[in-house]
C-alpha atoms as a PDB file:
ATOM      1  CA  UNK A   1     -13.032  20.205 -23.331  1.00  0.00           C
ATOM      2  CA  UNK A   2     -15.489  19.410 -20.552  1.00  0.00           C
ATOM      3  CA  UNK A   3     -14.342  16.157 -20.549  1.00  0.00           C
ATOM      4  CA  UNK A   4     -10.583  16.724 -20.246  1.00  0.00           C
ATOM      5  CA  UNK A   5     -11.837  19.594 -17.712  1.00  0.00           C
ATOM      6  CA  UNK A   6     -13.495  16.612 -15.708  1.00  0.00           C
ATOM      7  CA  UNK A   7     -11.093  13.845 -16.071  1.00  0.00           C
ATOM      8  CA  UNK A   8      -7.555  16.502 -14.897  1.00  0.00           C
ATOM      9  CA  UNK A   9      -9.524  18.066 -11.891  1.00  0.00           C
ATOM     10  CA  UNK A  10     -10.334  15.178 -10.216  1.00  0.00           C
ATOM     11  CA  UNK A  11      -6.878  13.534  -9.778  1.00  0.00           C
ATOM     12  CA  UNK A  12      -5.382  17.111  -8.939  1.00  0.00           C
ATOM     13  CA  UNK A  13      -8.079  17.504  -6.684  1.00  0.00           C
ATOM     14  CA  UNK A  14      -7.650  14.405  -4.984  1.00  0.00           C
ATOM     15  CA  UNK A  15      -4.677  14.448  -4.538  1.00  0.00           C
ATOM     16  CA  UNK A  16      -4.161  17.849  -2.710  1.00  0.00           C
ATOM     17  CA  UNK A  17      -6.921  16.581  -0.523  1.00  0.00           C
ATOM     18  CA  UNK A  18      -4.646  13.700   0.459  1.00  0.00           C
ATOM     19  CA  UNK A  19      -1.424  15.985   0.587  1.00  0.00           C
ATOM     20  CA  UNK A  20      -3.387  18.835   2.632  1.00  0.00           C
ATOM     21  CA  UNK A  21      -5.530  16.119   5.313  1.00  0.00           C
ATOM     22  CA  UNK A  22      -4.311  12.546   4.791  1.00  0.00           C
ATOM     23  CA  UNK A  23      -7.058  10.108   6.070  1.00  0.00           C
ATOM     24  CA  UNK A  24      -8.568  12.315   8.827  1.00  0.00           C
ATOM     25  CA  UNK A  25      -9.840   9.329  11.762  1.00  0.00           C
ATOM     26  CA  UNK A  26     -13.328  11.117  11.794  1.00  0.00           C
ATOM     27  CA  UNK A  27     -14.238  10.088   8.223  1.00  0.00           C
ATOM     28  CA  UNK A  28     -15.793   7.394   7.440  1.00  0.00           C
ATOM     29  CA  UNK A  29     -13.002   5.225   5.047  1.00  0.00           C
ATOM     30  CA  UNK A  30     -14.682   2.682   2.626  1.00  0.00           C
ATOM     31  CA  UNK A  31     -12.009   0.265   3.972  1.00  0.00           C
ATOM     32  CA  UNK A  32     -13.431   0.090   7.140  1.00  0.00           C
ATOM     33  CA  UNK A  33     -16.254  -0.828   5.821  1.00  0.00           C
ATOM     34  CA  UNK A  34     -14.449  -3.349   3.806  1.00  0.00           C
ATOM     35  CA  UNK A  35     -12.953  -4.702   6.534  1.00  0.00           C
ATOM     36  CA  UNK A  36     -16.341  -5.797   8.841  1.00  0.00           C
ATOM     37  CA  UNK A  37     -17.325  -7.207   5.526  1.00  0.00           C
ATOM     38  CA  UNK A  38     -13.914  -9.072   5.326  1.00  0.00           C
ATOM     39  CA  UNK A  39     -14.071 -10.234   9.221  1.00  0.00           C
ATOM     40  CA  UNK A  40     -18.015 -11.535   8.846  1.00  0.00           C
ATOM     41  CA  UNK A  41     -17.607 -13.396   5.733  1.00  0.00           C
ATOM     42  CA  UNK A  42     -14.435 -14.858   7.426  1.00  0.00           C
ATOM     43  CA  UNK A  43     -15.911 -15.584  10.526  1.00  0.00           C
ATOM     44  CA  UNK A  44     -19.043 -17.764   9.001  1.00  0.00           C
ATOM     45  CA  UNK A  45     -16.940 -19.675   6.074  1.00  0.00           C
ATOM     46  CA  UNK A  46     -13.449 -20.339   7.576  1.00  0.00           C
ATOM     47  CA  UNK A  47     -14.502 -23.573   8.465  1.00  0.00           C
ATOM     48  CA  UNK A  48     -15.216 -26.722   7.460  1.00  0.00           C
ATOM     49  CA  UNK A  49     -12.857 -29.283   4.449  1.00  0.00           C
ATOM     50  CA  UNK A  50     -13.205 -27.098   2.000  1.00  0.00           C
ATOM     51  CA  UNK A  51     -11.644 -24.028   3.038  1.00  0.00           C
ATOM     52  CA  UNK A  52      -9.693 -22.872  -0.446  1.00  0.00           C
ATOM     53  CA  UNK A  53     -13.163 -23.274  -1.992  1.00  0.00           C
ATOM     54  CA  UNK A  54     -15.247 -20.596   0.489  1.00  0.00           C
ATOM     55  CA  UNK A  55     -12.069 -18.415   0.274  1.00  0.00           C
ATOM     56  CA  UNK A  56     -12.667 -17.810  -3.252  1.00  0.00           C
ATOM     57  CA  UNK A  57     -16.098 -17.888  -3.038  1.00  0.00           C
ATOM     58  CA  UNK A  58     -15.247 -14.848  -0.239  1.00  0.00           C
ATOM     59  CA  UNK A  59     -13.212 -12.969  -2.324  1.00  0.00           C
ATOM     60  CA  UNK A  60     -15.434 -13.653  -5.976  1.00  0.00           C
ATOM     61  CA  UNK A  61     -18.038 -12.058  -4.144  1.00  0.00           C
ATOM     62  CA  UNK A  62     -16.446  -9.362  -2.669  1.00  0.00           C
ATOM     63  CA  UNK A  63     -13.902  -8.121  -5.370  1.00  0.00           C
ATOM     64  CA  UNK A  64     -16.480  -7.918  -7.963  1.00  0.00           C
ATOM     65  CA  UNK A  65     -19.553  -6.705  -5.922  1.00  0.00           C
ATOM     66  CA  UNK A  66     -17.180  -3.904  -5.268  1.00  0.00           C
ATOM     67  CA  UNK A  67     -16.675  -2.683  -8.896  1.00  0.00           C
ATOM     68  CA  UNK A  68     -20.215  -3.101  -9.728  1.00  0.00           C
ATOM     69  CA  UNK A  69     -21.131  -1.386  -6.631  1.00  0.00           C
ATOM     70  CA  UNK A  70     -18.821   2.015  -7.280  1.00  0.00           C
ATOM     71  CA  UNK A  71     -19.869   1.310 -11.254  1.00  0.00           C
ATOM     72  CA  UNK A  72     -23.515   1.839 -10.244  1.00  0.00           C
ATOM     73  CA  UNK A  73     -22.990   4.528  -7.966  1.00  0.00           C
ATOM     74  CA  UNK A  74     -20.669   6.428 -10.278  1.00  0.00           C
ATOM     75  CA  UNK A  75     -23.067   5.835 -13.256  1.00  0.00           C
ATOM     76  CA  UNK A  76     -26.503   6.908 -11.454  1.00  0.00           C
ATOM     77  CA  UNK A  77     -24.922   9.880  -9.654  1.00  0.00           C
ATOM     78  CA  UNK A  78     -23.754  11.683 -13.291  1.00  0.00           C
ATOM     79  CA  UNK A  79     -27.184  11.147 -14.215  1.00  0.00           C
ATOM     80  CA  UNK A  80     -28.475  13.080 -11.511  1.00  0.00           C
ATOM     81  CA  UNK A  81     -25.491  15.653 -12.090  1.00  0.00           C
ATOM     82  CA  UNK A  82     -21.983  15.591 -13.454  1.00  0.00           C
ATOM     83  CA  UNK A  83     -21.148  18.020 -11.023  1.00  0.00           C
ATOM     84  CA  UNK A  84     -22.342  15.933  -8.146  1.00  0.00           C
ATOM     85  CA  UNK A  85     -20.774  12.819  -9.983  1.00  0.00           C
ATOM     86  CA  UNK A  86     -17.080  14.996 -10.346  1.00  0.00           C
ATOM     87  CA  UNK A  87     -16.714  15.466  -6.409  1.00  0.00           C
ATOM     88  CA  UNK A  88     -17.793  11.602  -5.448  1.00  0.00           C
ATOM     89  CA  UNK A  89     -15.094  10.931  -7.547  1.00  0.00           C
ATOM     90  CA  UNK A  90     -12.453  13.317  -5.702  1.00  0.00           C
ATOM     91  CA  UNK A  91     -13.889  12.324  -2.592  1.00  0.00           C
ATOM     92  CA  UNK A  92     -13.313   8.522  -3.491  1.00  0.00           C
ATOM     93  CA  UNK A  93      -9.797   9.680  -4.991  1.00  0.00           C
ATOM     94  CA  UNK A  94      -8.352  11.108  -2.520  1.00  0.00           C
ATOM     95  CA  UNK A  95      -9.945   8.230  -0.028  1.00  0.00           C
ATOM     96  CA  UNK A  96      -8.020   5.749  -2.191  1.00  0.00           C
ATOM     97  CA  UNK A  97      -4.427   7.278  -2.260  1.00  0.00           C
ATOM     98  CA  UNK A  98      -2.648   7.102   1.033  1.00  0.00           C
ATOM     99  CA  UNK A  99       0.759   8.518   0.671  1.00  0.00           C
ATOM    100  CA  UNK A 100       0.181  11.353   3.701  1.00  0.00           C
ATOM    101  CA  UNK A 101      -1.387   8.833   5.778  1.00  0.00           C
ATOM    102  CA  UNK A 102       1.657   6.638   5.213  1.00  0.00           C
ATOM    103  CA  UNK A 103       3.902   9.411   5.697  1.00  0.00           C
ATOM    104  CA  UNK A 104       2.226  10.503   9.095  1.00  0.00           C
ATOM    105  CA  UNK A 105       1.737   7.041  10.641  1.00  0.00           C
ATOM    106  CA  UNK A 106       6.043   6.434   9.562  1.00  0.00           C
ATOM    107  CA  UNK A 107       6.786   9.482  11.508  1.00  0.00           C
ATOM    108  CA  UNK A 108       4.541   9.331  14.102  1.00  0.00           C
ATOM    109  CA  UNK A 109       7.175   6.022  14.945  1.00  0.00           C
ATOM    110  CA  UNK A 110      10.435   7.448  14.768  1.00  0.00           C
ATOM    111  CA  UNK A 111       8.502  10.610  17.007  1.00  0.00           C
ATOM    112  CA  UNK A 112       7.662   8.361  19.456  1.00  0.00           C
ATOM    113  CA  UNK A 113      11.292   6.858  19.402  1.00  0.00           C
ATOM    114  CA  UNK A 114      12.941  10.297  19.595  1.00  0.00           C
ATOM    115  CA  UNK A 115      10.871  12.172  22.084  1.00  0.00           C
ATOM    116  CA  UNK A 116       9.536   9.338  24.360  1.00  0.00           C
ATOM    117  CA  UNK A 117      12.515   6.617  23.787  1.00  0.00           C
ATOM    118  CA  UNK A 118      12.448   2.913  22.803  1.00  0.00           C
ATOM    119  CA  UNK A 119       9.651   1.554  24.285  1.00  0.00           C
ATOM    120  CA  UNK A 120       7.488   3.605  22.674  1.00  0.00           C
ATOM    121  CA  UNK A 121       9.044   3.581  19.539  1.00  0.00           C
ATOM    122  CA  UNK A 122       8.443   0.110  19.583  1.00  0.00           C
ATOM    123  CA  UNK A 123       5.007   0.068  20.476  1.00  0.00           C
ATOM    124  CA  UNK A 124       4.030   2.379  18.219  1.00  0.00           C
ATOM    125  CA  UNK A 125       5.252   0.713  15.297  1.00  0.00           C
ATOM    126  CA  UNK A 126       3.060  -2.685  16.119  1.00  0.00           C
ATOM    127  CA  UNK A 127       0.640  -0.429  14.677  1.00  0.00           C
ATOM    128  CA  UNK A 128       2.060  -1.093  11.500  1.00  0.00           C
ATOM    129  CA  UNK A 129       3.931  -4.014  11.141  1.00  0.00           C
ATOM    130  CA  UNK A 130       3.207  -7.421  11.322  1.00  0.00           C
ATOM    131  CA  UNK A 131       6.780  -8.490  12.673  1.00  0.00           C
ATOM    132  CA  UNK A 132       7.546  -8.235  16.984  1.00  0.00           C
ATOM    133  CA  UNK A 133       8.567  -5.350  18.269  1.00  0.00           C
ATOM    134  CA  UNK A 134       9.591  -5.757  21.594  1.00  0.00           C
ATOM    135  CA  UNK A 135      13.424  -7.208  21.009  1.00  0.00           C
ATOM    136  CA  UNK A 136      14.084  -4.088  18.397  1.00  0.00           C
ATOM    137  CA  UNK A 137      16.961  -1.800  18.596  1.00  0.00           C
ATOM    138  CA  UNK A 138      16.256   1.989  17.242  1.00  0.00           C
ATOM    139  CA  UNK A 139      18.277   1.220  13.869  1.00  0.00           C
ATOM    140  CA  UNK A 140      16.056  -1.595  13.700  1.00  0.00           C
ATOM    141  CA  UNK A 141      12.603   0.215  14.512  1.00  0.00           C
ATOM    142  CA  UNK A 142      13.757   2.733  11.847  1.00  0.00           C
ATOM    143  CA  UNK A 143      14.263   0.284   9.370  1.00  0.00           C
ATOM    144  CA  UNK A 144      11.171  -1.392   9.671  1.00  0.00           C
ATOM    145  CA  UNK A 145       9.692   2.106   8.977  1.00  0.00           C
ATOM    146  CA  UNK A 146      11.428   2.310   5.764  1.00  0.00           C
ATOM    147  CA  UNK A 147      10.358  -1.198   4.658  1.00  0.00           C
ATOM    148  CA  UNK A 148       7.174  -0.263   5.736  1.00  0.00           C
ATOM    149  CA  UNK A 149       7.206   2.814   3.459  1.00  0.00           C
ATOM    150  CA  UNK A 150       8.790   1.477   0.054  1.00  0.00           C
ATOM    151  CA  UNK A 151       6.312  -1.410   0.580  1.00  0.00           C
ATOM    152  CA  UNK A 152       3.225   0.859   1.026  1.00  0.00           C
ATOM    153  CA  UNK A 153       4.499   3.284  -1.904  1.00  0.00           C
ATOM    154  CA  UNK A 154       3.169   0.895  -4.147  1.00  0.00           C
ATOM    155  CA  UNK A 155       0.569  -0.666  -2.308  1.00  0.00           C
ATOM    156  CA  UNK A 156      -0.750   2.528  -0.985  1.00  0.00           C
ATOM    157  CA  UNK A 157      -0.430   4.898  -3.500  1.00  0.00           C
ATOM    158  CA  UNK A 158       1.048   3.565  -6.999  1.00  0.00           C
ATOM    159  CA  UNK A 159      -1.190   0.464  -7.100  1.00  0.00           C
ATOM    160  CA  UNK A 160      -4.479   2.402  -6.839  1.00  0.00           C
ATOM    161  CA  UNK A 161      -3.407   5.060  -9.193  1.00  0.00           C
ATOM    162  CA  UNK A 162      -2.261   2.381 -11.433  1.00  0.00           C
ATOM    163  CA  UNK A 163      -5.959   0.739 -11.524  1.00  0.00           C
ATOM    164  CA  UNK A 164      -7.611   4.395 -11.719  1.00  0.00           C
ATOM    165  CA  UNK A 165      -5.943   4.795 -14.685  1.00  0.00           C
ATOM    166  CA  UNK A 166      -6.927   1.750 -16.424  1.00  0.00           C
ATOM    167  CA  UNK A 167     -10.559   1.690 -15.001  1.00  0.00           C
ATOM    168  CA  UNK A 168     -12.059   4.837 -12.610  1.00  0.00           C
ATOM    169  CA  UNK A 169     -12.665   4.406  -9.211  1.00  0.00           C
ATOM    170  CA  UNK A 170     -14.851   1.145  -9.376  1.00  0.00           C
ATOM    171  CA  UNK A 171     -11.785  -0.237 -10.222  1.00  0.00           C
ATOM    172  CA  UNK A 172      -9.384   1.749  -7.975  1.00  0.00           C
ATOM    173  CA  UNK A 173     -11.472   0.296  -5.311  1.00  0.00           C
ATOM    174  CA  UNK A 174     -11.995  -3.669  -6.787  1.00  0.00           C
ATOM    175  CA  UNK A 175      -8.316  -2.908  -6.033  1.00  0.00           C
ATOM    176  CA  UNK A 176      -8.360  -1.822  -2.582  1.00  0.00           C
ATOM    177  CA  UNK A 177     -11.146  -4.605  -1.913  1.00  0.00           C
ATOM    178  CA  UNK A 178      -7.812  -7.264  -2.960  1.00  0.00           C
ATOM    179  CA  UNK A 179      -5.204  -5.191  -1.058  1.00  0.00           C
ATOM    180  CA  UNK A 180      -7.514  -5.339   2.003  1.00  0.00           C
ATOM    181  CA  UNK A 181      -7.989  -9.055   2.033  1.00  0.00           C
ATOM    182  CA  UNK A 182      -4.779  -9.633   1.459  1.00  0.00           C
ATOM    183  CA  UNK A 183      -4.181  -7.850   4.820  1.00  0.00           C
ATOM    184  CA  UNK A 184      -6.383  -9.521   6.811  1.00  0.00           C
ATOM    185  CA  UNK A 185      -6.464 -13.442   5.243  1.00  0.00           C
ATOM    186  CA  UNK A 186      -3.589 -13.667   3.104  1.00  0.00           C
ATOM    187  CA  UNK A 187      -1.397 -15.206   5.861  1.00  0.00           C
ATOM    188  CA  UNK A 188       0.446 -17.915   5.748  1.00  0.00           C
ATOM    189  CA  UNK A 189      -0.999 -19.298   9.561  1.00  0.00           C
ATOM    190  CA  UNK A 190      -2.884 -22.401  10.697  1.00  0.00           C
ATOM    191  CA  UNK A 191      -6.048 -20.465  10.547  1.00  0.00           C
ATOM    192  CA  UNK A 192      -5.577 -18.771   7.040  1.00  0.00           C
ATOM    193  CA  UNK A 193      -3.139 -21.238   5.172  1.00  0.00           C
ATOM    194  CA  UNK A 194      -5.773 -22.183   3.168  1.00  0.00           C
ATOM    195  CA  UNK A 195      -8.942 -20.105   3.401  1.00  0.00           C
ATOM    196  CA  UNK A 196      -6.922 -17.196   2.522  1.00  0.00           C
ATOM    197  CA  UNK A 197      -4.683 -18.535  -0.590  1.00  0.00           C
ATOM    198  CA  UNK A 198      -6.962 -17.375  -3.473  1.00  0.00           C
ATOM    199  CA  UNK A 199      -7.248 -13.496  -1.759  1.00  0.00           C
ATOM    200  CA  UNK A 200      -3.471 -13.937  -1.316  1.00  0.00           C
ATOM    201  CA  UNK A 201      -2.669 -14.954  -5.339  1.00  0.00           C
ATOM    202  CA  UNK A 202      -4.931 -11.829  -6.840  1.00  0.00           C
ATOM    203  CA  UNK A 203      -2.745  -9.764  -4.433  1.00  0.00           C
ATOM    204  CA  UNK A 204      -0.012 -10.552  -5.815  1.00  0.00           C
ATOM    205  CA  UNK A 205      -1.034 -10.486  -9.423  1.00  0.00           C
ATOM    206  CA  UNK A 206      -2.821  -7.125  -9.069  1.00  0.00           C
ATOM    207  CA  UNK A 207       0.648  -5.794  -7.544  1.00  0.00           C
ATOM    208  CA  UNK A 208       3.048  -7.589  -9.813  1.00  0.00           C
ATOM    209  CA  UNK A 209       3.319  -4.149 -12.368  1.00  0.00           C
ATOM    210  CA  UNK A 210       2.572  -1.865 -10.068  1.00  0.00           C
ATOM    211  CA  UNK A 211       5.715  -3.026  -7.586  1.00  0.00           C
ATOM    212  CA  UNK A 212       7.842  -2.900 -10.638  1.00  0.00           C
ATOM    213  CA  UNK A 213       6.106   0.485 -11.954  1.00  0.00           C
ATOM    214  CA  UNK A 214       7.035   1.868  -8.035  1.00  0.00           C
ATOM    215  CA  UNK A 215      10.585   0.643  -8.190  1.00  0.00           C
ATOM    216  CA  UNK A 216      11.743   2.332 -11.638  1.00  0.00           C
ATOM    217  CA  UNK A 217       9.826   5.578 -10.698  1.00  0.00           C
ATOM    218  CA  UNK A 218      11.564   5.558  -7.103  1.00  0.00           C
ATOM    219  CA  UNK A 219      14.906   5.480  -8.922  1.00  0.00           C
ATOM    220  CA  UNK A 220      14.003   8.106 -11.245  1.00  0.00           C
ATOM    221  CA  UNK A 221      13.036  10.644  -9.725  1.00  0.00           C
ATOM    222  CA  UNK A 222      15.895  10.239  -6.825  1.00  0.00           C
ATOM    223  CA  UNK A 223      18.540   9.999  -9.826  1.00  0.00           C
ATOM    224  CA  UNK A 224      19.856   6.065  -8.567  1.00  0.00           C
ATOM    225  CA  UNK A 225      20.963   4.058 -11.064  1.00  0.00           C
ATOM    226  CA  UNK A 226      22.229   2.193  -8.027  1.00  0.00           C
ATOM    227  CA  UNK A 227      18.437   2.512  -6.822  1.00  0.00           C
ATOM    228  CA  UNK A 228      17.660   0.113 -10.425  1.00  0.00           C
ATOM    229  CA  UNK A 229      20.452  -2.626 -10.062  1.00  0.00           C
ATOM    230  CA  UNK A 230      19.079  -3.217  -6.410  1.00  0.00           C
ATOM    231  CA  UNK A 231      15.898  -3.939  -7.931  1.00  0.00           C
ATOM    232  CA  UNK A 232      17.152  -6.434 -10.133  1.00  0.00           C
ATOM    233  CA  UNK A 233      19.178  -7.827  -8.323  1.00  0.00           C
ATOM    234  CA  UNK A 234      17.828  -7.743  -4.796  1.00  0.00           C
ATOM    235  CA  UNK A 235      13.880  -7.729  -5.976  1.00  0.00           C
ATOM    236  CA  UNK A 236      13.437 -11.429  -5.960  1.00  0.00           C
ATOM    237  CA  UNK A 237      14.707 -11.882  -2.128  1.00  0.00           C
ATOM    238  CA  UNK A 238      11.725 -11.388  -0.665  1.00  0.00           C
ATOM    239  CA  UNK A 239       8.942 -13.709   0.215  1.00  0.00           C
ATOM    240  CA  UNK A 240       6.451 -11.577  -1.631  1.00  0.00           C
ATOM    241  CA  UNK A 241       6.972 -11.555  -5.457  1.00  0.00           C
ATOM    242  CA  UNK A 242       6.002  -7.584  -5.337  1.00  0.00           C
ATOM    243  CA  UNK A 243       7.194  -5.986  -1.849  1.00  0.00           C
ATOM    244  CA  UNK A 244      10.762  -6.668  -2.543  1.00  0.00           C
ATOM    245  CA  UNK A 245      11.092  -4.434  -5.631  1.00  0.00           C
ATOM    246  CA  UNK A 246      10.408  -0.915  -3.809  1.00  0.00           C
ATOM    247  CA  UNK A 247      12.276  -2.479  -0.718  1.00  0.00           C
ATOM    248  CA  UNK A 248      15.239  -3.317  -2.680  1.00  0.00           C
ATOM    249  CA  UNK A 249      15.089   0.087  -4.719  1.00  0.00           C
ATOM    250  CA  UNK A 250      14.662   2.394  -1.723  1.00  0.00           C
ATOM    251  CA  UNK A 251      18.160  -0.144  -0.303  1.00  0.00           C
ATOM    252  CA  UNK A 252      19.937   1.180  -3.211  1.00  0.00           C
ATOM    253  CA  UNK A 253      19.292   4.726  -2.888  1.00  0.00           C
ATOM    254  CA  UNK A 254      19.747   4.665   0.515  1.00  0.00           C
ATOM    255  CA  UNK A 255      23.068   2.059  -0.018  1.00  0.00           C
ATOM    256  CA  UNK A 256      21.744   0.604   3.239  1.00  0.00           C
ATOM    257  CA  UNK A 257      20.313  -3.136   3.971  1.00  0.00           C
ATOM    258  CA  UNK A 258      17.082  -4.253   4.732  1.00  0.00           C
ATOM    259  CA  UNK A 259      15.181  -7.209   5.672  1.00  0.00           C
ATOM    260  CA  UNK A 260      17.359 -10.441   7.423  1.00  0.00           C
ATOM    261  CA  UNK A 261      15.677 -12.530  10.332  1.00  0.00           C
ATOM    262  CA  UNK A 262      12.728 -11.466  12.693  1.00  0.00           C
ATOM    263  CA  UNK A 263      10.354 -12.915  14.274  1.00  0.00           C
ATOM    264  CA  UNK A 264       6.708 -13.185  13.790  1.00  0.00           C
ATOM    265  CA  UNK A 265       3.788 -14.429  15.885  1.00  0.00           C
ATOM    266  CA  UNK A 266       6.539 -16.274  18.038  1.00  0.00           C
ATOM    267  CA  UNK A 267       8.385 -17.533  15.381  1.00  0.00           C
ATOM    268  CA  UNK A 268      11.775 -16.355  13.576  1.00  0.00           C
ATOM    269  CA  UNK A 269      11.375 -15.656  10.030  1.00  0.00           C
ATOM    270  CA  UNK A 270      14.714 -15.975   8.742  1.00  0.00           C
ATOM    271  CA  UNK A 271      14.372 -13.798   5.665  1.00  0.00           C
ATOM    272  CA  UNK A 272      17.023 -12.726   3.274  1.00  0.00           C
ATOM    273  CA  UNK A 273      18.910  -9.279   2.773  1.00  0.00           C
ATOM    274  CA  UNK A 274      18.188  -6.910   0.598  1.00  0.00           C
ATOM    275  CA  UNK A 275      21.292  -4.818   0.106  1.00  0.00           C
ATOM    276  CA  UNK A 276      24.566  -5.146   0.824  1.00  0.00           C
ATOM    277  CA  UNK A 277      26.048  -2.052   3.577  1.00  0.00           C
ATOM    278  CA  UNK A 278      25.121  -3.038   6.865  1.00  0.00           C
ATOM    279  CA  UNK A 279      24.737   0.679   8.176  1.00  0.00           C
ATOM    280  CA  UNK A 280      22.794   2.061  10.809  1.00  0.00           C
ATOM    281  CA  UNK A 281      20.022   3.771  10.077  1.00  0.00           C
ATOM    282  CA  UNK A 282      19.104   7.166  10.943  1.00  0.00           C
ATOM    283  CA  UNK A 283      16.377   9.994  10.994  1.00  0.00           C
ATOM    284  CA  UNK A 284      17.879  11.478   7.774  1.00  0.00           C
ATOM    285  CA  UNK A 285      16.967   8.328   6.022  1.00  0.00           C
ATOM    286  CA  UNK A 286      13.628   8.714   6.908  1.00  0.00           C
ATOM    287  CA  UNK A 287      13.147  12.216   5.487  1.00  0.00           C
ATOM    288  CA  UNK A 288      15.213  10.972   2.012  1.00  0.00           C
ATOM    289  CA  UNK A 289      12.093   8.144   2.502  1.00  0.00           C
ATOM    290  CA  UNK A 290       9.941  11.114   2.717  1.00  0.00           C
ATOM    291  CA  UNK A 291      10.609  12.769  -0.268  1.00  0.00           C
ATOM    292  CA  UNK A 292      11.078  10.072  -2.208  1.00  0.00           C
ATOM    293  CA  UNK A 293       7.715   9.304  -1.592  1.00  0.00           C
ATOM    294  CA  UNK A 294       6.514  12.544  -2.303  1.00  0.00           C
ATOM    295  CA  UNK A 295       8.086  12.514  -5.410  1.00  0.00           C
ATOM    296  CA  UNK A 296       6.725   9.491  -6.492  1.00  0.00           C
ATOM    297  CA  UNK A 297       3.300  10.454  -5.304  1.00  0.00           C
ATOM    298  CA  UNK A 298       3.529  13.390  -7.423  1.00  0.00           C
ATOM    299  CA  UNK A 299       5.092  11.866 -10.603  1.00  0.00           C
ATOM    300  CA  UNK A 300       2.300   9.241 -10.870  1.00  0.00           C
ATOM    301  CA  UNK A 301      -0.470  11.420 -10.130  1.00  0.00           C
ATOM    302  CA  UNK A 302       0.885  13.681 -13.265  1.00  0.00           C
ATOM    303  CA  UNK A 303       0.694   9.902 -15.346  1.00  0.00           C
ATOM    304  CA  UNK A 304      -2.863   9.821 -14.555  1.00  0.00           C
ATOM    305  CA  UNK A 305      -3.566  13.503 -15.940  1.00  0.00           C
ATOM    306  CA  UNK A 306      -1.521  12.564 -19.124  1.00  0.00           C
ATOM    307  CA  UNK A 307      -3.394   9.099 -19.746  1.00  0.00           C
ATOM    308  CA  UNK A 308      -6.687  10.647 -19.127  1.00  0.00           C
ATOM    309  CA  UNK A 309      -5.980  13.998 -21.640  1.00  0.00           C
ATOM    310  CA  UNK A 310      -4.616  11.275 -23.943  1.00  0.00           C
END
C-alpha cells in the first residue's frame, strides 16, 4: 500500500506543481545546468579530424553520467528517508514536464502580437523557434506557435513521462540530457554537421514512440479520426522522423496546413506541407492547441499512475 501510496502521489503531485507554477525563472532548472555542461564540453572537443568521434564521446559521457547521477541521488536520499526521497522526486517531476511552460511561452507570442502588433510578435517568438522571424505575417507567427506546440507536446511533456514510466527520474532525466543536446548540437551547420550527429541520432530514437504515442493520444482525446489519417499520411513530411507526427496530427484536427518554405540562418528551407487547407490561422486555434495539450498532459500523466499501480 505504501508503495502504490508513493509511486500515485508523486506524478499527481508533480504534475499540479507544473499546472499551478510552470517553470518559475527563479528556480534553479537542472537543464540549465545541463546546458553549461553541454556548451563547455562543446567548446573544448569541437575541434580537430575527428569530430563524430568526441561528439559521442560528449554525449556517452553525459547521457549516462546523468542516470547514474539521479540513480545515486535517488537511492542515497530514501536511505536517509523515504519521505525526503518522495518530494526530490516531485520536485524533479514536475521540473521534467513542461506543458505550462510551453503553454505560457506560446501565448506570451500571440500576446505580444495582439496587444503590441507585429513586430513584437515576431520578436518574441525568436525566443522559440529556430526559423527567421522578421519576414512573418501574423497567420504565419501563429502557425509557428502551433508547430512549436504539437512539436514540444511530445518532446516536452509525453517523452519524459514516457521514460518515467519505464525507468524513474534517472531516466526521465538521461532523457532530458538527449533532448537538450539535441537542441544545442544536433544541427545540421558547418560547425555541428558532424560533432553533433551521434547527440542528433539518440534524439531521434529516444523520440521515435513517444512522437507516435503523442500523435494517437492528440487524436483521441480531441475525437479526430481526421487528426489519425494526417498522421499517417502527413507524418513522414518532415525532416525530423518524430516532429512531424504531432505536427501533422494537430493539422488534422485543426484541418489547417503547416510547415512549407522558411528560412533559417539566412537560408530558405524549402520544407514540405503538412496538411492540405491553406487557411489562415487564428487565436481560436491557439486555445483548441491549448486544450489539446492539456488534455494530453492529463491523459498521460493518468498512464503513469496506472503503470505504476500495475
Amino acid at each position: 500500500m505504501e508503495s502504490i501510496a508513493y509511486t500515485t502521489a508523486i506524478p499527481i503531485l508533480g504534475y499540479l506543481l507544473d499546472l499551478l507554477s510552470g517553470d518559475p525563472r527563479w528556480f534553479p532548472h537542472p537543464v540549465r545546468g545541463f546546458g553549461y555542461l553541454i556548451a563547455r564540453g562543446e567548446r573544448w572537443l569541437n575541434r580537430g579530424k575527428h569530430r563524430i568521434v568526441t561528439g559521442a564521446f560528449l554525449t556517452l559521457v553525459l547521457v549516462p553520467g546523468t542516470w547514474l547521477l539521479f540513480s545515486i541521488a535517488g537511492s542515497v536520499l530514501y536511505q536517509l528517508s523515504p519521505v525526503i526521497a518522495g518530494i526530490w522526486s516531485v520536485v524533479f517531476f514536475w521540473l521534467g514536464l513542461a506543458n505550462q511552460s510551453l503553454i505560457s511561452e506560446s501565448r506570451a507570442v500571440i500576446d505580444a502580437l495582439e496587444k503590441q502588433g507585429i513586430e513584437a510578435g515576431r520578436k518574441q517568438l525568436s525566443y522559440i523557434v529556430g526559423r527567421e522571424t522578421n519576414e512573418l505575417s501574423p497567420s504565419q507567427i501563429r502557425t509557428a506557435v502551433l508547430e512549436t506546440m504539437s512539436e514540444n507536446l511530445s518532446d516536452g511533456v509525453v517523452a519524459p513521462l514516457f521514460w518515467y514510466t519505464i525507468g524513474g527520474i534517472p531516466l526521465m532525466f538521461a532523457y532530458k540530457m538527449v533532448n537538450t543536446l539535441d537542441s544545442m548540437i544536433g544541427y545540421k551547420s558547418e560547425r555541428y554537421r558532424l560533432f553533433g550527429r551521434f547527440a542528433a541520432r539518440l534524439d531521434d530514437i529516444a523520440n521515435y514512440l513517444p512522437a507516435r504515442l503523442t500523435a494517437f493520444i492528440m487524436a483521441m482525446v480531441s475525437f479526430s479520426f481526421r487528426g489519425l489519417q494526417y498522421a499517417v499520411r502527413y507524418g513522414r513530411r518532415h525532416s525530423s522522423p518524430n516532429a512531424g507526427w504531432p505536427e501533422a496530427t494537430l493539422a488534422g484536427i485543426l484541418d489547417c496546413r503547416f510547415g512549407g518554405p522558411n528560412r533559417y540562418h539566412g537560408q530558405w528551407v524549402d520544407k514540405p506541407y503538412i496538411g492540405e487547407n491553406s487557411q489562415e490561422i487564428t487565436n481560436n486555434d491557439f486555445s483548441r492547441a491549448k486544450t489539446i495539450n492539456h488534455r494530453v498532459t492529463a491523459a498521460v500523466v493518468l498512464g503513469v499512475i496506472l503503470a505504476g499501480i500495475i
